[in-house]
Protein backbone atom coordinates (compact mmCIF):
# COMPACT_ATOMS: atom_id res chain seq x y z
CA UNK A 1 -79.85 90.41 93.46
CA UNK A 2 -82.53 87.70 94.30
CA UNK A 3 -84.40 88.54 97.57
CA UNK A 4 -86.35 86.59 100.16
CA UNK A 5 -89.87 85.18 99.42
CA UNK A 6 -92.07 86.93 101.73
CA UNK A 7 -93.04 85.10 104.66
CA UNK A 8 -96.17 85.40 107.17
CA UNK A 9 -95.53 86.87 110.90
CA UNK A 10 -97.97 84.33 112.57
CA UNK A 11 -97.36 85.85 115.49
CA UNK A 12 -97.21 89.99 117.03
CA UNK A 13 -96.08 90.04 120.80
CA UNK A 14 -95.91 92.21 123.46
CA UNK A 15 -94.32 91.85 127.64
CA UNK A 16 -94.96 94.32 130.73
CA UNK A 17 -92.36 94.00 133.41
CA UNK A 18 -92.74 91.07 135.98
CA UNK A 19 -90.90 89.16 138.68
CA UNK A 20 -92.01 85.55 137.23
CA UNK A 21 -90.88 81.88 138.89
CA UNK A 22 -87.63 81.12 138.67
CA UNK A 23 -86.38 84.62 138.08
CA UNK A 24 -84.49 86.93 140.82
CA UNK A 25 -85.08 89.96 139.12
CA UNK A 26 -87.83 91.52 137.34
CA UNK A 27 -88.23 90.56 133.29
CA UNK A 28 -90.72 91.14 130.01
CA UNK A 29 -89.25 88.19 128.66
CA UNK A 30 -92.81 86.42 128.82
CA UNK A 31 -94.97 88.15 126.09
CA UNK A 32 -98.37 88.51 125.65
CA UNK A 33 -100.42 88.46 121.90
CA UNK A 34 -101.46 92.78 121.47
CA UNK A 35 -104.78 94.33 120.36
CA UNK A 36 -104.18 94.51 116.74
CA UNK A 37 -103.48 96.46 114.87
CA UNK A 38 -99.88 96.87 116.68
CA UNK A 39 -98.19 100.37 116.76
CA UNK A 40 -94.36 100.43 115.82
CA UNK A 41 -93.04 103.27 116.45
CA UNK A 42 -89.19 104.09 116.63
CA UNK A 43 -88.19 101.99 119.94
CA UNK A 44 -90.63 99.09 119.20
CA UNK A 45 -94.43 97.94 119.50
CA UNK A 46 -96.39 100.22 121.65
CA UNK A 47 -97.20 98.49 125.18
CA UNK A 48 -93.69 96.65 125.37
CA UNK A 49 -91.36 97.03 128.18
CA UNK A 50 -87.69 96.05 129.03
CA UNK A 51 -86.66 95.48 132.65
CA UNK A 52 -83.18 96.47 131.40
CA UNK A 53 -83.07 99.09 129.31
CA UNK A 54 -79.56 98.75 128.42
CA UNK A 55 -79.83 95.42 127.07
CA UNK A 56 -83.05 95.58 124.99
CA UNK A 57 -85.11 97.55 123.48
CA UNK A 58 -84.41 101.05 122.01
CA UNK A 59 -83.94 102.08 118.24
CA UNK A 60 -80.76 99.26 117.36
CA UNK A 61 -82.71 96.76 119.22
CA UNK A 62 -86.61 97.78 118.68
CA UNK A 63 -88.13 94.81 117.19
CA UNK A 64 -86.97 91.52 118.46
CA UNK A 65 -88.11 88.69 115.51
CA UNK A 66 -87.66 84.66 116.46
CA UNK A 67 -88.27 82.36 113.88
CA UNK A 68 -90.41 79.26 114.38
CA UNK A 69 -88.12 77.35 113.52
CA UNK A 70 -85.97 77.80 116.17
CA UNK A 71 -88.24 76.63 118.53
CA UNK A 72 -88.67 73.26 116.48
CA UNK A 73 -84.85 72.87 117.09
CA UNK A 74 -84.93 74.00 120.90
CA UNK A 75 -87.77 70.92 121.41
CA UNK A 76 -86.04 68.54 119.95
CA UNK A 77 -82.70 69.05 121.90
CA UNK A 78 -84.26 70.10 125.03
CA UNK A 79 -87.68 68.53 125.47
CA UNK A 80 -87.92 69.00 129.29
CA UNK A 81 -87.84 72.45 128.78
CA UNK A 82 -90.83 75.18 129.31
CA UNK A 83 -92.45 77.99 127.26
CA UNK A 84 -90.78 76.88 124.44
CA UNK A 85 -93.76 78.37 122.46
CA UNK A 86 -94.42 81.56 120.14
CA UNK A 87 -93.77 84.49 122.54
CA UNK A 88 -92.38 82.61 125.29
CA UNK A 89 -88.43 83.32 124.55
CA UNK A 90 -89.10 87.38 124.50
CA UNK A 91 -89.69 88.04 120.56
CA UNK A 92 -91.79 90.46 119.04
CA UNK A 93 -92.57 88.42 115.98
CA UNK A 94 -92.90 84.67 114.76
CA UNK A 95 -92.23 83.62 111.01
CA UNK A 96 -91.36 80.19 109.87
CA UNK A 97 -89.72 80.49 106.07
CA UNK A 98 -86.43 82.51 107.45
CA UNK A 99 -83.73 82.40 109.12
CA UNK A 100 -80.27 83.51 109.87
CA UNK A 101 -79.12 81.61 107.09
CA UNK A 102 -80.84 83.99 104.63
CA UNK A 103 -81.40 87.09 106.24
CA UNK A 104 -78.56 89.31 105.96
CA UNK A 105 -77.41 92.24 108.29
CA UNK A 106 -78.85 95.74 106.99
CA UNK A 107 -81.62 93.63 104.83
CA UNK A 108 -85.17 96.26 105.15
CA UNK A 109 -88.49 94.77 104.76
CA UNK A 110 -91.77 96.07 104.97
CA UNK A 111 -94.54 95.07 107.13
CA UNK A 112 -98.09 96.27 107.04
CA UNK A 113 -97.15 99.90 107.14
CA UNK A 114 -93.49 100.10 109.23
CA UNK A 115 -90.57 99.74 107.26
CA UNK A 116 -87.94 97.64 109.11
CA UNK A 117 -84.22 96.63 108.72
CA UNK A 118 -82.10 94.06 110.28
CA UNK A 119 -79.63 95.69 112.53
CA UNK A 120 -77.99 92.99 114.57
CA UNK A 121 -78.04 89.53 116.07
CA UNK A 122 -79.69 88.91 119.54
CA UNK A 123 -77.31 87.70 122.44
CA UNK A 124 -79.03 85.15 124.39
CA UNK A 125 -79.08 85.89 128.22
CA UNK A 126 -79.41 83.69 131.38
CA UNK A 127 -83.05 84.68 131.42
CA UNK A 128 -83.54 81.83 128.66
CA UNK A 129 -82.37 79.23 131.13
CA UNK A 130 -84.53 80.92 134.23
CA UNK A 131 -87.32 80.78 131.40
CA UNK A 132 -87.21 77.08 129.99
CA UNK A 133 -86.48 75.87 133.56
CA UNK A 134 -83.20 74.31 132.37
CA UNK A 135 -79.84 74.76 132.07
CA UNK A 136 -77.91 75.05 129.00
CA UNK A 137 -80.85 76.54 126.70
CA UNK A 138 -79.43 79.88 126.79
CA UNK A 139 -75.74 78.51 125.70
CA UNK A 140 -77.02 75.97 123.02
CA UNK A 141 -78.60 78.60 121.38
CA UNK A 142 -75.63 80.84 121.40
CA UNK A 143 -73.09 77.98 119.93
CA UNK A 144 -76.06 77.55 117.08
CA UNK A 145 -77.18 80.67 116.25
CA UNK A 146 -80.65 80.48 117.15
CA UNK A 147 -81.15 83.54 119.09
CA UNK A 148 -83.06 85.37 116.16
CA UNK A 149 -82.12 88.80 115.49
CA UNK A 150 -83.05 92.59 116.17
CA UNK A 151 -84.67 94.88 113.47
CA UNK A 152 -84.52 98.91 113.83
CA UNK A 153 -87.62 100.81 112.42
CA UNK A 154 -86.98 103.04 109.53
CA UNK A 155 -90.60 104.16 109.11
CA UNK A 156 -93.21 103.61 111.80
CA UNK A 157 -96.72 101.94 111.11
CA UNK A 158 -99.26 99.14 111.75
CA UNK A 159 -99.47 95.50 111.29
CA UNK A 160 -101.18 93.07 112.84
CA UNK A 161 -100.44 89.33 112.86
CA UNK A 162 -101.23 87.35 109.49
CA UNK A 163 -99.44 90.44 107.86
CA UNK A 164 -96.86 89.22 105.48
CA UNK A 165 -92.91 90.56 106.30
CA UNK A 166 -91.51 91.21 102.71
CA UNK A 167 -88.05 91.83 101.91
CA UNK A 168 -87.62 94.89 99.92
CA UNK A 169 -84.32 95.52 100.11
CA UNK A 170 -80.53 93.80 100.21
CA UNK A 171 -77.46 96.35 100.58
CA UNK A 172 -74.70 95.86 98.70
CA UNK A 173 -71.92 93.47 100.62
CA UNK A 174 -74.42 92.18 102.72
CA UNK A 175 -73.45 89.53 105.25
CA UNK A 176 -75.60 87.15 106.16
CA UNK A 177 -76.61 86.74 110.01
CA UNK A 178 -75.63 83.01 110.07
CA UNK A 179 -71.79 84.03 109.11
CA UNK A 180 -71.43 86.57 111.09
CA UNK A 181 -72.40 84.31 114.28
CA UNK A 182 -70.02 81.31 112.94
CA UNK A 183 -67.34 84.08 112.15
CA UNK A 184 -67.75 85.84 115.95
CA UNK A 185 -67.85 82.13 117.52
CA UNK A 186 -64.17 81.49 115.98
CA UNK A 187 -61.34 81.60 119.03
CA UNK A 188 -58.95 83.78 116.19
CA UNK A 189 -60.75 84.89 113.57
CA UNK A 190 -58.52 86.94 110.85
CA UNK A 191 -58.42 90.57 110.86
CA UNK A 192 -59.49 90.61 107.62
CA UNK A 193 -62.51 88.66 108.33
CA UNK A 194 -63.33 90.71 111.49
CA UNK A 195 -62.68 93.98 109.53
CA UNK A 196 -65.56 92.60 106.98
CA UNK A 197 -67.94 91.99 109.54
CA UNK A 198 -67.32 95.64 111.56
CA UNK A 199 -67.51 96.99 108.34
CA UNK A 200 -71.23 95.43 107.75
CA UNK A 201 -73.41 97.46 105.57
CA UNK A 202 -76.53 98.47 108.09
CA UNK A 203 -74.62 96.84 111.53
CA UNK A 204 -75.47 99.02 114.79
CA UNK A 205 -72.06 101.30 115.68
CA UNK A 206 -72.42 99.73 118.67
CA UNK A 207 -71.33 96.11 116.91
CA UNK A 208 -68.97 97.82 115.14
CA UNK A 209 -67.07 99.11 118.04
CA UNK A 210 -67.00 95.57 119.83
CA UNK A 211 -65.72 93.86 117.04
CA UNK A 212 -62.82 96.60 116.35
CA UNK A 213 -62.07 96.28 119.88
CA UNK A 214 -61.32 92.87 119.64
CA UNK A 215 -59.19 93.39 116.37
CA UNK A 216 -57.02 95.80 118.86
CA UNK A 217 -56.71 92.84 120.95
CA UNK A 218 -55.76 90.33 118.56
CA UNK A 219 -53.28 92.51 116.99
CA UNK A 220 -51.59 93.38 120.80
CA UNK A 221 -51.84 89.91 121.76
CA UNK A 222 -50.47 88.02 118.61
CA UNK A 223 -48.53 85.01 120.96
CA UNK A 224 -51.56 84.64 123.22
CA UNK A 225 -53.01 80.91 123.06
């Protein structure tokens, strides 16, 4: 099983919870660059908060990773837009040399002295549009799969930026990121394909239990257009 080259993480960031311009409600989606070396510990890098608790942050969503070249992509099809920068779209860390097209749900890397695994793909939110001070950002990057992805810590540690993020491990029937966002985006996928990607070696439960749910619909809705 061939893994991923390592890759540098140019970039370590952390947010505190602000009410920022353009933005009703209060956010950490702005982050800022941390004293290194950064802590990891079990819900994320020491020092970062989540305005909503629910919806970020916590041991499925701890570290949130966004690569570079994502915001290459976001430039070229948006260039009005703001803060399209390292940090500026709410990630934790910056690489350029991966993305969803190689990284696989459940793969586990190591990075300085954490040990980290890929446990599910980020959902973009409206606070991408409030963010970028245009609309459409946040459903662009939904239809192509640039919103990174979420890592949970399996051992906590140290790293600091300049670190390199290797990939130690792959499970076996690994899927990868990108085809499990094409696969989700389909109106009727198969049962068969959405039993594969419930079944996801490493996925959060939580995942899981969405996707079954809308196998239970599919099957009880067979005629529906």
């Amino acid at each position: 099983m061939e893994l991923i080259a390592p890759v540098i993480v140019s970039g370590i960031f952390t947010g505190r919870v602000g009410r920022r311009p353009g933005e009703s409600r209060g956010s950490a989606i702005a982050k800022d660059v941390p004293a290194c070396p950064a802590r990891i510990g079990s819900d994320g890098l020491e020092g970062d908060e989540h305005a909503d608790p629910r919806a970020h942050g916590g041991p499925e969503k701890a570290v949130h990773l966004f690569p570079l070249e994502h915001y290459d992509a976001l430039a070229q099809a948006f260039p009005e837009a703001r803060n399209l920068h390292p940090g500026g779209l709410g990630e934790n860390l910056s690489t350029r040399g991966i993305t969803e097209e190689a990284a696989c749900i459940g793969d586990i890397f190591s990075l300085g002295t954490a040990r980290l695994q890929i446990a599910q793909p980020r959902t973009p939110c409206w606070k991408i549009d409030a963010r970028c001070g245009v609309e459409g950002v946040a459903a662009h990057v939904a239809e192509h799969g640039l919103a990174g992805w979420y890592l949970r810590v399996l051992a906590a540690g140290e790293c600091s930026a300049g670190d390199a993020l290797t990939h130690v491990e792959r499970l076996p029937g690994a899927i990868s990121l990108a085809r499990f966002n094409r696969s989700l985006r389909e109106a009727r996928p198969s049962l068969q394909l959405l039993d594969l990607l419930a079944s996801a070696p490493g996925l959060t439960p939580d995942w899981g239990r969405k996707i079954r749910s809308r196998m239970e619909w599919l099957l009880n809705n067979k005629d529906a257009v």
